[in-house]
PDB file of N, CA and C in Angstrom:
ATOM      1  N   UNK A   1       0.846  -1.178   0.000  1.00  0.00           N
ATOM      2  CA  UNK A   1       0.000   0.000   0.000  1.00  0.00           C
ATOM      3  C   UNK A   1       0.892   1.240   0.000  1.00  0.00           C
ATOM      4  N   UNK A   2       0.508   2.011  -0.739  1.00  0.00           N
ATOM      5  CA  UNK A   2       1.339   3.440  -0.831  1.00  0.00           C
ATOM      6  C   UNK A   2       0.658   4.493   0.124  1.00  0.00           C
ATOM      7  N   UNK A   3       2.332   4.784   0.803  1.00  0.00           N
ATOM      8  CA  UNK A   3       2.406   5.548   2.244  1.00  0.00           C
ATOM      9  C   UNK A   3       1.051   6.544   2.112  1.00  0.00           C
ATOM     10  N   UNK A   4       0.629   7.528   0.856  1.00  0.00           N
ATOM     11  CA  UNK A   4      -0.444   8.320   1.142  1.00  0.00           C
ATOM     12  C   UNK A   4      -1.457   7.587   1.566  1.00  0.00           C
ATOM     13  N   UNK A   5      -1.887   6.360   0.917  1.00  0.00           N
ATOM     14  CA  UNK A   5      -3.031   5.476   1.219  1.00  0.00           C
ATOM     15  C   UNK A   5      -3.220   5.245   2.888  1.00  0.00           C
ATOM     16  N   UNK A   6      -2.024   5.196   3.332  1.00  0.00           N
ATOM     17  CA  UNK A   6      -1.732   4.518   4.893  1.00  0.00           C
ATOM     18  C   UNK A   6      -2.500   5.610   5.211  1.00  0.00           C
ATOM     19  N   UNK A   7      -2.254   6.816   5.199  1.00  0.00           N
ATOM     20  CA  UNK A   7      -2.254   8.016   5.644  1.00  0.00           C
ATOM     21  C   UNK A   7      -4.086   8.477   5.473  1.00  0.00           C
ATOM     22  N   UNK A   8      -4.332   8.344   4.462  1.00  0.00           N
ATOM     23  CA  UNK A   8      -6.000   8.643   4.101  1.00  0.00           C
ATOM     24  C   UNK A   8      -6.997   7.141   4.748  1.00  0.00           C
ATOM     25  N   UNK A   9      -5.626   6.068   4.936  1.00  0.00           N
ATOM     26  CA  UNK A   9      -6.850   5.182   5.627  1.00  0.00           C
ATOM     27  C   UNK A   9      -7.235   5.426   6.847  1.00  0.00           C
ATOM     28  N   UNK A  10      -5.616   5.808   7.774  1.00  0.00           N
ATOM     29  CA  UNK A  10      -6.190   6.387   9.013  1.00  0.00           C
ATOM     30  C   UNK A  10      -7.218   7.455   9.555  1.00  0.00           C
ATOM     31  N   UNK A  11      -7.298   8.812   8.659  1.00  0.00           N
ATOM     32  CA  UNK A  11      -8.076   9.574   8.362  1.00  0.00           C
ATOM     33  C   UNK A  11      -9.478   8.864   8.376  1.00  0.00           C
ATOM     34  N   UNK A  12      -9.268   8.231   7.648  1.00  0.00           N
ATOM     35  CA  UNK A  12     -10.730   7.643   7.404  1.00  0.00           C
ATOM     36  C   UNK A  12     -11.441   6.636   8.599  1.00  0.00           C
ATOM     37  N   UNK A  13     -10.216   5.743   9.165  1.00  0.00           N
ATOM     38  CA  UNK A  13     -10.415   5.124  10.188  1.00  0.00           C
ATOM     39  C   UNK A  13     -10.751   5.858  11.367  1.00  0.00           C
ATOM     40  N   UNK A  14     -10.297   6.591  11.553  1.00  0.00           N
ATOM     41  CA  UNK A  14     -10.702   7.490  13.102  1.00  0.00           C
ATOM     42  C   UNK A  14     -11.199   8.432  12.216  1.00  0.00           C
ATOM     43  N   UNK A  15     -12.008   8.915  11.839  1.00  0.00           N
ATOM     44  CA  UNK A  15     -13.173   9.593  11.104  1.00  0.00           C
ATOM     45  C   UNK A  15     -14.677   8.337  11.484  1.00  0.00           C
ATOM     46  N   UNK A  16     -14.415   7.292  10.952  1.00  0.00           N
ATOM     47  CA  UNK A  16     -15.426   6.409  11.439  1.00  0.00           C
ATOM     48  C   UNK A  16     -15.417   6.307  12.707  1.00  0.00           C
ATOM     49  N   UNK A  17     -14.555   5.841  13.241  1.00  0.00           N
ATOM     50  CA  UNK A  17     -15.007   5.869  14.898  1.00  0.00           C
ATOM     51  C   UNK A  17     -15.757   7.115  15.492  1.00  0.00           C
ATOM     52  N   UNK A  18     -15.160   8.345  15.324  1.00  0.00           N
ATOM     53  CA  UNK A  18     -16.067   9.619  15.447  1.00  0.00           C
ATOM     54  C   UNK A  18     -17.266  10.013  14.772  1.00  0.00           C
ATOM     55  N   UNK A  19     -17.541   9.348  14.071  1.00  0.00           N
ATOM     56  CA  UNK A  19     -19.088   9.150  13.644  1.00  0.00           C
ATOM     57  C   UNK A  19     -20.451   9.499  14.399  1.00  0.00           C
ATOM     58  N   UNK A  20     -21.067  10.595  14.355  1.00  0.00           N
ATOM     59  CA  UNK A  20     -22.160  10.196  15.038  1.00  0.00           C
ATOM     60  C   UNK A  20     -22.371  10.756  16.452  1.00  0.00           C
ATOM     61  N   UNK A  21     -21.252  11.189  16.827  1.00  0.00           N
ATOM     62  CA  UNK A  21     -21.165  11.883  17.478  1.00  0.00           C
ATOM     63  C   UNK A  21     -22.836  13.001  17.902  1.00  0.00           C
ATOM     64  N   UNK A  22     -22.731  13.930  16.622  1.00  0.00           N
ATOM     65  CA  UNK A  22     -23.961  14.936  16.761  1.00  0.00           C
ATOM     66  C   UNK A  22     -24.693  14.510  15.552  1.00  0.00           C
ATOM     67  N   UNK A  23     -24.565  13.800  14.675  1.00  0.00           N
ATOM     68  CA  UNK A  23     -25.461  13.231  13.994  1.00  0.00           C
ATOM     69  C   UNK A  23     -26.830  12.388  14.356  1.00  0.00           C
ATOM     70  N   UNK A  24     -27.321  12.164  13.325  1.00  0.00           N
ATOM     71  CA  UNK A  24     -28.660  11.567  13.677  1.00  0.00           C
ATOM     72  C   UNK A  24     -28.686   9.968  12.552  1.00  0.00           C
ATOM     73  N   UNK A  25     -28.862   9.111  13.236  1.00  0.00           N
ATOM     74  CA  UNK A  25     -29.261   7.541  13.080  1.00  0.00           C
ATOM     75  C   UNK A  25     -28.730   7.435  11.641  1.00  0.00           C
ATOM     76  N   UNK A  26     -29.564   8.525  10.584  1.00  0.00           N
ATOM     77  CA  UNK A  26     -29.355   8.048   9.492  1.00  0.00           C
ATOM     78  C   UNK A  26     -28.083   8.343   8.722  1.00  0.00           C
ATOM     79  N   UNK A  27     -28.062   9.555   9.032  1.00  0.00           N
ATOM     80  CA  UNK A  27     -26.567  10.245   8.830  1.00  0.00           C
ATOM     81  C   UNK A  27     -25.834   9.743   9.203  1.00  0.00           C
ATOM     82  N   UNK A  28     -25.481   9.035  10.476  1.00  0.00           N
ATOM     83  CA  UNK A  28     -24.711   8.505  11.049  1.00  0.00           C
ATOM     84  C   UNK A  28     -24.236   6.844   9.941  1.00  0.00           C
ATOM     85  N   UNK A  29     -25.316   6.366   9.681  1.00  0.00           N
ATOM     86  CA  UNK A  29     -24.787   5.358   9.307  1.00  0.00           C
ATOM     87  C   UNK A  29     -24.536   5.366   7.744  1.00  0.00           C
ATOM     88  N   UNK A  30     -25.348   6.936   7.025  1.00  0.00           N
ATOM     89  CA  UNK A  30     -24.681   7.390   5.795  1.00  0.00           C
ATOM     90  C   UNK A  30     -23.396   7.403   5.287  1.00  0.00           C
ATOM     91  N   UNK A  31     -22.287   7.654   6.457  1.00  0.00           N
ATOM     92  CA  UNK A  31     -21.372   8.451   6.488  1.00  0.00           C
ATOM     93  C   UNK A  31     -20.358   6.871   6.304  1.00  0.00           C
ATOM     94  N   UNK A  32     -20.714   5.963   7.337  1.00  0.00           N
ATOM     95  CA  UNK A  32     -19.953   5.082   7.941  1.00  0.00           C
ATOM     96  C   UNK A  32     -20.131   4.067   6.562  1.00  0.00           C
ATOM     97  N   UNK A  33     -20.968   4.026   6.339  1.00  0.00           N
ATOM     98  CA  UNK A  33     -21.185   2.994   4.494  1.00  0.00           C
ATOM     99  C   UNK A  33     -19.853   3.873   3.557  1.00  0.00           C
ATOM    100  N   UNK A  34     -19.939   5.539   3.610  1.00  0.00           N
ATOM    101  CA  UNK A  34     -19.236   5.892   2.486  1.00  0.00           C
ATOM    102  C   UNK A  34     -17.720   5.630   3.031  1.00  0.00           C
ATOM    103  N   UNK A  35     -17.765   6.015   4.196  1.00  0.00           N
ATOM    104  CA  UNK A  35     -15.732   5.684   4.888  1.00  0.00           C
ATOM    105  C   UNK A  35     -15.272   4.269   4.854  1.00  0.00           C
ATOM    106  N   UNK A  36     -16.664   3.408   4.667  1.00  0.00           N
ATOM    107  CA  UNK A  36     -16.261   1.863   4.486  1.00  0.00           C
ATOM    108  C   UNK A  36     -15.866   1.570   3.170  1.00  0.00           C
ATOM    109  N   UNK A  37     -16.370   2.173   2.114  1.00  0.00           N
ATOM    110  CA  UNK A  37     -16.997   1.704   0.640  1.00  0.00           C
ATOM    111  C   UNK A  37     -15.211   2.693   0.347  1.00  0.00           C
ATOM    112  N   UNK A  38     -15.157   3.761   0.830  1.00  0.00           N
ATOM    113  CA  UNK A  38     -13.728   4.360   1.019  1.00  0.00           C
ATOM    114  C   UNK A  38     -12.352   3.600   0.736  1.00  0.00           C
ATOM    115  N   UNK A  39     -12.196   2.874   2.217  1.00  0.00           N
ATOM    116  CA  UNK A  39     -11.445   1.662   2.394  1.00  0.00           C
ATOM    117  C   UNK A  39     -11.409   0.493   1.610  1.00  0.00           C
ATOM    118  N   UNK A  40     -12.540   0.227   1.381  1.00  0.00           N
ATOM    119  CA  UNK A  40     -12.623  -0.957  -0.138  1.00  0.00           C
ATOM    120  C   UNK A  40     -11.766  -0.750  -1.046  1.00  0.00           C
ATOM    121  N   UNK A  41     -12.024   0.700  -1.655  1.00  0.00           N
ATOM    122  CA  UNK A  41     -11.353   1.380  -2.746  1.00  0.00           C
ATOM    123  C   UNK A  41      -9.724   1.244  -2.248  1.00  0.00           C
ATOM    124  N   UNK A  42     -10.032   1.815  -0.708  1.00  0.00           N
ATOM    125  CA  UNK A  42      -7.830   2.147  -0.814  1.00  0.00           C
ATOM    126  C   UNK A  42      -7.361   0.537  -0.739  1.00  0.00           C
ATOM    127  N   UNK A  43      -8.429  -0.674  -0.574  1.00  0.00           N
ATOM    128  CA  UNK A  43      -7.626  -1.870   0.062  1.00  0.00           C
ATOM    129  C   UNK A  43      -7.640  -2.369  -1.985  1.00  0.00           C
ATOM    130  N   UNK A  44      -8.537  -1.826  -3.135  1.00  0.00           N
ATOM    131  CA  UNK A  44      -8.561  -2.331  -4.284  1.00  0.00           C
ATOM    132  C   UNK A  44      -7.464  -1.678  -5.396  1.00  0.00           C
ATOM    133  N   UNK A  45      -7.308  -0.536  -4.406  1.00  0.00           N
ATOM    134  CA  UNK A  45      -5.702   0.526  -5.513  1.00  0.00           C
ATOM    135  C   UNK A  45      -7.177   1.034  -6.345  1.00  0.00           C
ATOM    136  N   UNK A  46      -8.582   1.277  -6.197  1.00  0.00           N
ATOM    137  CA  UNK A  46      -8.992   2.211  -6.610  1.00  0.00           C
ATOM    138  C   UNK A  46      -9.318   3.667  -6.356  1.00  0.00           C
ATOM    139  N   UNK A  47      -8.637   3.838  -5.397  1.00  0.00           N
ATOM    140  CA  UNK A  47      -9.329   5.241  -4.314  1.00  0.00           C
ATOM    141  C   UNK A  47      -8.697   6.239  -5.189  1.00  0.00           C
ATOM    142  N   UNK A  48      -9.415   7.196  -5.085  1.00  0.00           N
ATOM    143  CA  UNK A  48      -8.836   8.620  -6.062  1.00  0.00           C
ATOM    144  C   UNK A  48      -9.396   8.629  -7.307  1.00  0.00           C
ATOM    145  N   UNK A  49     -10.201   7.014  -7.972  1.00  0.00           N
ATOM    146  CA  UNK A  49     -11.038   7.658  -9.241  1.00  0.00           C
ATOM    147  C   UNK A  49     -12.172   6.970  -8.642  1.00  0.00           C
ATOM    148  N   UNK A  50     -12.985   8.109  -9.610  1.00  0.00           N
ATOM    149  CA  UNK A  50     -14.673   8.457  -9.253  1.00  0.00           C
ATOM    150  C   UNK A  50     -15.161   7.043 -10.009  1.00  0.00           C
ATOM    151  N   UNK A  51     -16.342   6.397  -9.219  1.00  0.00           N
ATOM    152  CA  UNK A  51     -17.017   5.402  -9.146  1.00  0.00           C
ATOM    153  C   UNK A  51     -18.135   5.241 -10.797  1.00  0.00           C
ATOM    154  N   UNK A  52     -18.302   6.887 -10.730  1.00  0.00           N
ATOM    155  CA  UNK A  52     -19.239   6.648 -11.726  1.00  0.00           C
ATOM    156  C   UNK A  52     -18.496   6.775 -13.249  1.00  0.00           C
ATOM    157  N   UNK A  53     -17.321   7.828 -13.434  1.00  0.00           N
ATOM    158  CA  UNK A  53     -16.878   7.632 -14.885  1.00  0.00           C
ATOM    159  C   UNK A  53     -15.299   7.257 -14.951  1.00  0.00           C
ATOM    160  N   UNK A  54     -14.650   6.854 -13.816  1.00  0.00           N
ATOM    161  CA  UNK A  54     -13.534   6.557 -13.733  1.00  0.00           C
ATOM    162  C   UNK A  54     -12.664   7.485 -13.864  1.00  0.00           C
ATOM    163  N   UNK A  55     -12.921   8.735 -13.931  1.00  0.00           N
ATOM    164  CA  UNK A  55     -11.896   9.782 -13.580  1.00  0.00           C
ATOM    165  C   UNK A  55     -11.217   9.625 -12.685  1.00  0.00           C
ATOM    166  N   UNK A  56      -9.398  10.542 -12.572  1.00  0.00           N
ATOM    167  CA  UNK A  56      -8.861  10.748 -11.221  1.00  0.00           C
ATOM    168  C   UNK A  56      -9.623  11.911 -10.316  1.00  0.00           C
ATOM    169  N   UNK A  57      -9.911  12.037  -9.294  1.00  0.00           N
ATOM    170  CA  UNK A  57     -11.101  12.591  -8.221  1.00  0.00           C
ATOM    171  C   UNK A  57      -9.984  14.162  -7.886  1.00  0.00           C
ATOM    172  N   UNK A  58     -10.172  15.495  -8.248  1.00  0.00           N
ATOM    173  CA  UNK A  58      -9.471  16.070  -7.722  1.00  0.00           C
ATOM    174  C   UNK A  58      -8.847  15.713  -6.134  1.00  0.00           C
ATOM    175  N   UNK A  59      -7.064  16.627  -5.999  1.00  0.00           N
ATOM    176  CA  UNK A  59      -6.627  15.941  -4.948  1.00  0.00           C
ATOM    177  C   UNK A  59      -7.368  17.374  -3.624  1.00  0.00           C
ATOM    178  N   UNK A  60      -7.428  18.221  -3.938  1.00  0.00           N
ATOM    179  CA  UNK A  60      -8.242  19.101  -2.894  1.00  0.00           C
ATOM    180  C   UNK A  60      -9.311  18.107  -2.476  1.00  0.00           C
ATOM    181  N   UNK A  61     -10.248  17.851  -3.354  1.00  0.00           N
ATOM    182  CA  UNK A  61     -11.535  17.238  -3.106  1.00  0.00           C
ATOM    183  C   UNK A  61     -11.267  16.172  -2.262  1.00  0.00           C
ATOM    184  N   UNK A  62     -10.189  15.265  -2.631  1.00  0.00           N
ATOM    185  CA  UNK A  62     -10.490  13.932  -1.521  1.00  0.00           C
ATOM    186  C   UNK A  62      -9.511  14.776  -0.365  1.00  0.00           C
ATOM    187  N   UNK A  63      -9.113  16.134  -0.243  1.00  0.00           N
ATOM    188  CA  UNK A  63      -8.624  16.398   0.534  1.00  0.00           C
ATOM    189  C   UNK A  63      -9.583  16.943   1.749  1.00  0.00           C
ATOM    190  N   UNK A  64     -10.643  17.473   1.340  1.00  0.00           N
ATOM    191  CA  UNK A  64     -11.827  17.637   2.056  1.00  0.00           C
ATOM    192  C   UNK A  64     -12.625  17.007   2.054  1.00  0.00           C
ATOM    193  N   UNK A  65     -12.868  15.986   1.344  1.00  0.00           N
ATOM    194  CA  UNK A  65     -14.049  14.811   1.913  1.00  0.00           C
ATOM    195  C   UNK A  65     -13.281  13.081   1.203  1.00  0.00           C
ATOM    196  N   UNK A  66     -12.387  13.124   1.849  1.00  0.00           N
ATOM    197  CA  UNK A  66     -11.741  12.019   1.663  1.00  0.00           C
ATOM    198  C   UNK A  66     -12.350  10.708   1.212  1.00  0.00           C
ATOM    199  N   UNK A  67     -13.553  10.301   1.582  1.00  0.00           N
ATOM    200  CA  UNK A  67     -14.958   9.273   1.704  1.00  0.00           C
ATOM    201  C   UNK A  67     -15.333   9.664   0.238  1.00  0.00           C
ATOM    202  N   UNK A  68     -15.328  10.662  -0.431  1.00  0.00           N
ATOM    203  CA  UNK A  68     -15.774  10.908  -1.761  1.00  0.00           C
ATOM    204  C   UNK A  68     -15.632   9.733  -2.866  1.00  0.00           C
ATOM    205  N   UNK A  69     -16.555   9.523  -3.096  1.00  0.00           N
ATOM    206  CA  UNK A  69     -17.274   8.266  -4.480  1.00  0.00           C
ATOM    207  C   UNK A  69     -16.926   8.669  -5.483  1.00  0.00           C
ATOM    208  N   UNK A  70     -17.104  10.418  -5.657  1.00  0.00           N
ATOM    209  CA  UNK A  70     -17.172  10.956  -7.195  1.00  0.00           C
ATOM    210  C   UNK A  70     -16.512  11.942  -6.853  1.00  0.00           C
ATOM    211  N   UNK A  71     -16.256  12.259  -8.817  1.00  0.00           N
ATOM    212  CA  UNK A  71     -15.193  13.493  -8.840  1.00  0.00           C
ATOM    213  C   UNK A  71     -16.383  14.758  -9.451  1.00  0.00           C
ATOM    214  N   UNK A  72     -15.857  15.941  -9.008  1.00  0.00           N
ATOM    215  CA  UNK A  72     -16.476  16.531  -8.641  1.00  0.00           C
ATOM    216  C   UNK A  72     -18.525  16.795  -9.607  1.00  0.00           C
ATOM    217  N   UNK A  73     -17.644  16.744 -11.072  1.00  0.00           N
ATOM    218  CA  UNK A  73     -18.728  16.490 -11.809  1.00  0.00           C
ATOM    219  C   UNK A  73     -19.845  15.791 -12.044  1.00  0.00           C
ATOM    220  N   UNK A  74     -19.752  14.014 -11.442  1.00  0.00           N
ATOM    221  CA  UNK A  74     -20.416  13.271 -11.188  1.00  0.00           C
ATOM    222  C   UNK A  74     -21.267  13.350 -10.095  1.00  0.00           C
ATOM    223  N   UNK A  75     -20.667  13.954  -9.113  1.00  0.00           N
ATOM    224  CA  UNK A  75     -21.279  14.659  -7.723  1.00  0.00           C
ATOM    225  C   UNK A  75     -22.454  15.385  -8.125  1.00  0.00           C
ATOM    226  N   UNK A  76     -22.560  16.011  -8.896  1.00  0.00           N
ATOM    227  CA  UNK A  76     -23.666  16.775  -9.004  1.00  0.00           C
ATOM    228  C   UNK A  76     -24.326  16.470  -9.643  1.00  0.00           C
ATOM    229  N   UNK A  77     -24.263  15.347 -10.663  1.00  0.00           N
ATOM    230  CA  UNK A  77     -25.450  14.426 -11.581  1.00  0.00           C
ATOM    231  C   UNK A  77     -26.002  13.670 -10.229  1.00  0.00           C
ATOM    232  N   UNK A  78     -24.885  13.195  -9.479  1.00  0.00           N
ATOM    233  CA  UNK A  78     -26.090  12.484  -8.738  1.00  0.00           C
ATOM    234  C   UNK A  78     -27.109  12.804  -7.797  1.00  0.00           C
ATOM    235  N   UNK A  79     -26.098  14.233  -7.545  1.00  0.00           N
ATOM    236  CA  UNK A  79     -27.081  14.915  -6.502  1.00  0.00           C
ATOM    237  C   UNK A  79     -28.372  15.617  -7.244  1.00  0.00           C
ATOM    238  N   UNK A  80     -28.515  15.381  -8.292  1.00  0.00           N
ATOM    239  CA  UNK A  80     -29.820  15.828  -9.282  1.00  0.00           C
ATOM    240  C   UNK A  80     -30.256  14.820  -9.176  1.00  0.00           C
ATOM    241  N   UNK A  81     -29.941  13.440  -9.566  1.00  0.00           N
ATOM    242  CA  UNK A  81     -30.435  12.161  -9.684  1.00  0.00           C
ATOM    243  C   UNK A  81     -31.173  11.727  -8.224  1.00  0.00           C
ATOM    244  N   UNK A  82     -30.263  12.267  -7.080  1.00  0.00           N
ATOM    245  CA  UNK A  82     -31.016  12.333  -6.039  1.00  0.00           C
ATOM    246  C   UNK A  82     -29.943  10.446  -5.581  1.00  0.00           C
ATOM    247  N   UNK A  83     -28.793  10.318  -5.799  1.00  0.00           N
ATOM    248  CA  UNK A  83     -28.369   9.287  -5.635  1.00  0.00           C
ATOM    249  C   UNK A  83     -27.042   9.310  -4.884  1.00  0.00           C
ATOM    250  N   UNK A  84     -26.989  10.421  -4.463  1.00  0.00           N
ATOM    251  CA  UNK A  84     -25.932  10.794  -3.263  1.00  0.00           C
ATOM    252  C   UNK A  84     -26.266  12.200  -2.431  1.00  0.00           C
ATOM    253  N   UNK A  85     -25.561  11.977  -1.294  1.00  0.00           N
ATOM    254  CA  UNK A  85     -25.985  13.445  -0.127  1.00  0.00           C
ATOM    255  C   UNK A  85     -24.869  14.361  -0.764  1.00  0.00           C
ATOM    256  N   UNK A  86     -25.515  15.686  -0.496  1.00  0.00           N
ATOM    257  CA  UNK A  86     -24.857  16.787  -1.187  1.00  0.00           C
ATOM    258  C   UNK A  86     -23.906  16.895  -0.760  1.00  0.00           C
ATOM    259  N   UNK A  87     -22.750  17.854  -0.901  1.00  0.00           N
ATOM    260  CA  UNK A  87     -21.546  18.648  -0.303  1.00  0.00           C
ATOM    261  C   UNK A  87     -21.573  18.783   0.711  1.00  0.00           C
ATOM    262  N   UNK A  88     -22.729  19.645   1.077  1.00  0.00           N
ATOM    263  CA  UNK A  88     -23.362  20.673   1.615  1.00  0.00           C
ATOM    264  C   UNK A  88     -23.905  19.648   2.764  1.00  0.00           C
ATOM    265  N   UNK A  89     -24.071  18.762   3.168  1.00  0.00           N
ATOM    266  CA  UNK A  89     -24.870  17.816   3.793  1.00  0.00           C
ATOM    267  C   UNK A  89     -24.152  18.101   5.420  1.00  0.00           C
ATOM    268  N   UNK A  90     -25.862  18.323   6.271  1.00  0.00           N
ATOM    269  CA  UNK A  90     -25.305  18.797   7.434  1.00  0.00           C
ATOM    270  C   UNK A  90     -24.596  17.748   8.205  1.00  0.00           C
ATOM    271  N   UNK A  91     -23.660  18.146   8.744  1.00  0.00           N
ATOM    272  CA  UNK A  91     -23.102  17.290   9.548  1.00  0.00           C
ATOM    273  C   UNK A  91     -21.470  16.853   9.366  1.00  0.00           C
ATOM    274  N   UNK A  92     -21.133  17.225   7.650  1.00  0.00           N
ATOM    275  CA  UNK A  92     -20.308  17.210   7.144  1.00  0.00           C
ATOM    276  C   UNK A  92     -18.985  18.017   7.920  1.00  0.00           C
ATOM    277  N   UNK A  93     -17.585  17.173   8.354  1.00  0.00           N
ATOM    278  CA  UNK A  93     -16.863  18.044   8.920  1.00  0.00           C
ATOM    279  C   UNK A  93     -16.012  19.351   7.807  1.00  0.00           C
ATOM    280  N   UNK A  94     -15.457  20.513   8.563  1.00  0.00           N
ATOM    281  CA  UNK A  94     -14.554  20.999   7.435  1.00  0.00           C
ATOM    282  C   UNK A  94     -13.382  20.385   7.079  1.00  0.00           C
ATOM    283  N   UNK A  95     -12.910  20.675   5.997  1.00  0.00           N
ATOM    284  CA  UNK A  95     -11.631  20.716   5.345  1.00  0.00           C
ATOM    285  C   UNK A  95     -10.445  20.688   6.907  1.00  0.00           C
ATOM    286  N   UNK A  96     -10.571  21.414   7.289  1.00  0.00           N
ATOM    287  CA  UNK A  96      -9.338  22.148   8.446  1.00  0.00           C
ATOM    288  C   UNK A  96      -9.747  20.645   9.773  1.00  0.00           C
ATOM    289  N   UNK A  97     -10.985  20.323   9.867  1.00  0.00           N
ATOM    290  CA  UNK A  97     -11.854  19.438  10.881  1.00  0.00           C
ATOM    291  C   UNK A  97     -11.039  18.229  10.700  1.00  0.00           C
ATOM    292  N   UNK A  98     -10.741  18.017   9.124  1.00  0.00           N
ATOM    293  CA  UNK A  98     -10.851  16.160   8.618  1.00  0.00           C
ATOM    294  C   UNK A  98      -8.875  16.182   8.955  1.00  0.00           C
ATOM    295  N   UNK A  99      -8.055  17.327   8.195  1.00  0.00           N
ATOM    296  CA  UNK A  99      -7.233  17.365   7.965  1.00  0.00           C
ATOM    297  C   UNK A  99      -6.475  18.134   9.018  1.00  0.00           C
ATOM    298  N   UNK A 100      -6.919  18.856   9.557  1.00  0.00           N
ATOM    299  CA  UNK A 100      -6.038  19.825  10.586  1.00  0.00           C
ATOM    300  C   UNK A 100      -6.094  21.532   9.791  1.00  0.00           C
ATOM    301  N   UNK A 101      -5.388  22.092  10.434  1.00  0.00           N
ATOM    302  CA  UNK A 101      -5.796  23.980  10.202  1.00  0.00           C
ATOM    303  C   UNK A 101      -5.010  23.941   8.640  1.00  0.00           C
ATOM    304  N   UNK A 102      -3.213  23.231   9.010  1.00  0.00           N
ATOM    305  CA  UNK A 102      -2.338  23.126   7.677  1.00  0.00           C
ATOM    306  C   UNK A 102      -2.575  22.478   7.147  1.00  0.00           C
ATOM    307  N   UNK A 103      -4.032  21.306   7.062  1.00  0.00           N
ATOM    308  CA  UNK A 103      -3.500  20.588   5.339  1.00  0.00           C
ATOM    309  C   UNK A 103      -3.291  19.274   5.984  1.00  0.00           C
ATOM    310  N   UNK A 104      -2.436  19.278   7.165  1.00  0.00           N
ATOM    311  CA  UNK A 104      -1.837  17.918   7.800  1.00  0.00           C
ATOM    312  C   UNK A 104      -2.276  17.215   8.171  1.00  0.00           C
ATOM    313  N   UNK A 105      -2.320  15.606   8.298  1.00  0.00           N
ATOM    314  CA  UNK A 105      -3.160  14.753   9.323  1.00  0.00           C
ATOM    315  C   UNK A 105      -2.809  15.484  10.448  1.00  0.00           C
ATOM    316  N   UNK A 106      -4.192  15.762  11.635  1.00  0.00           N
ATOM    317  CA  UNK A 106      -3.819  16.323  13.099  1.00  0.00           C
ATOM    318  C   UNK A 106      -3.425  14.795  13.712  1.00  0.00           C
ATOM    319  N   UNK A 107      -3.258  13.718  13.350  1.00  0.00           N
ATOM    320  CA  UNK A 107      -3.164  12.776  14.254  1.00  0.00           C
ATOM    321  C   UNK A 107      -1.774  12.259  14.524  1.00  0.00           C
TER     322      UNK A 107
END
């Protein structure tokens, strides 16, 4: 596994455990399907392209929602399609939240 992968799995791993925290039932277990379905990807060497057209996923983007399925364009067909939670979806941590203030894993 390549060292970034190590690095976005942990992210992702203690991101799931903190789950739910102030969320609600459904959200909660929204979140924990996409950080799982996540890990699939980093354990298949697919993480970083989008599910629906096989693009590489901008690196900002999985830099702020690391759990991201799609690249950014597909994101918004589905969120028309009504087949994924928005950006915008409450509960969602920030950029600075997932990663730290610099960019860095805080862990």
């Amino acid at each position: 596994m390549l060292p970034a992968y190590k690095r976005i799995r942990r992210i992702l791993e203690r991101k799931r455990r903190e789950s739910g925290a102030d969320a609600g039932l459904e959200r909660r277990f929204s979140l924990v399907r996409q950080i799982d379905d996540a890990l699939i990807r980093i354990d298949r060497e697919e993480y970083g392209l989008c599910v629906r057209c096989g693009a590489e996923i901008a690196v900002l983007r999985l830099r702020s929602i690391p759990w991201t399925p799609h690249c950014l364009e597909c994101q918004a067909i589905a969120e028309i399609e009504n087949q994924a939670p928005t950006s915008k979806w409450a509960g969602q941590p920030s950029t600075s939240a997932v990663l730290g203030s610099d960019g860095s894993d805080p862990a």
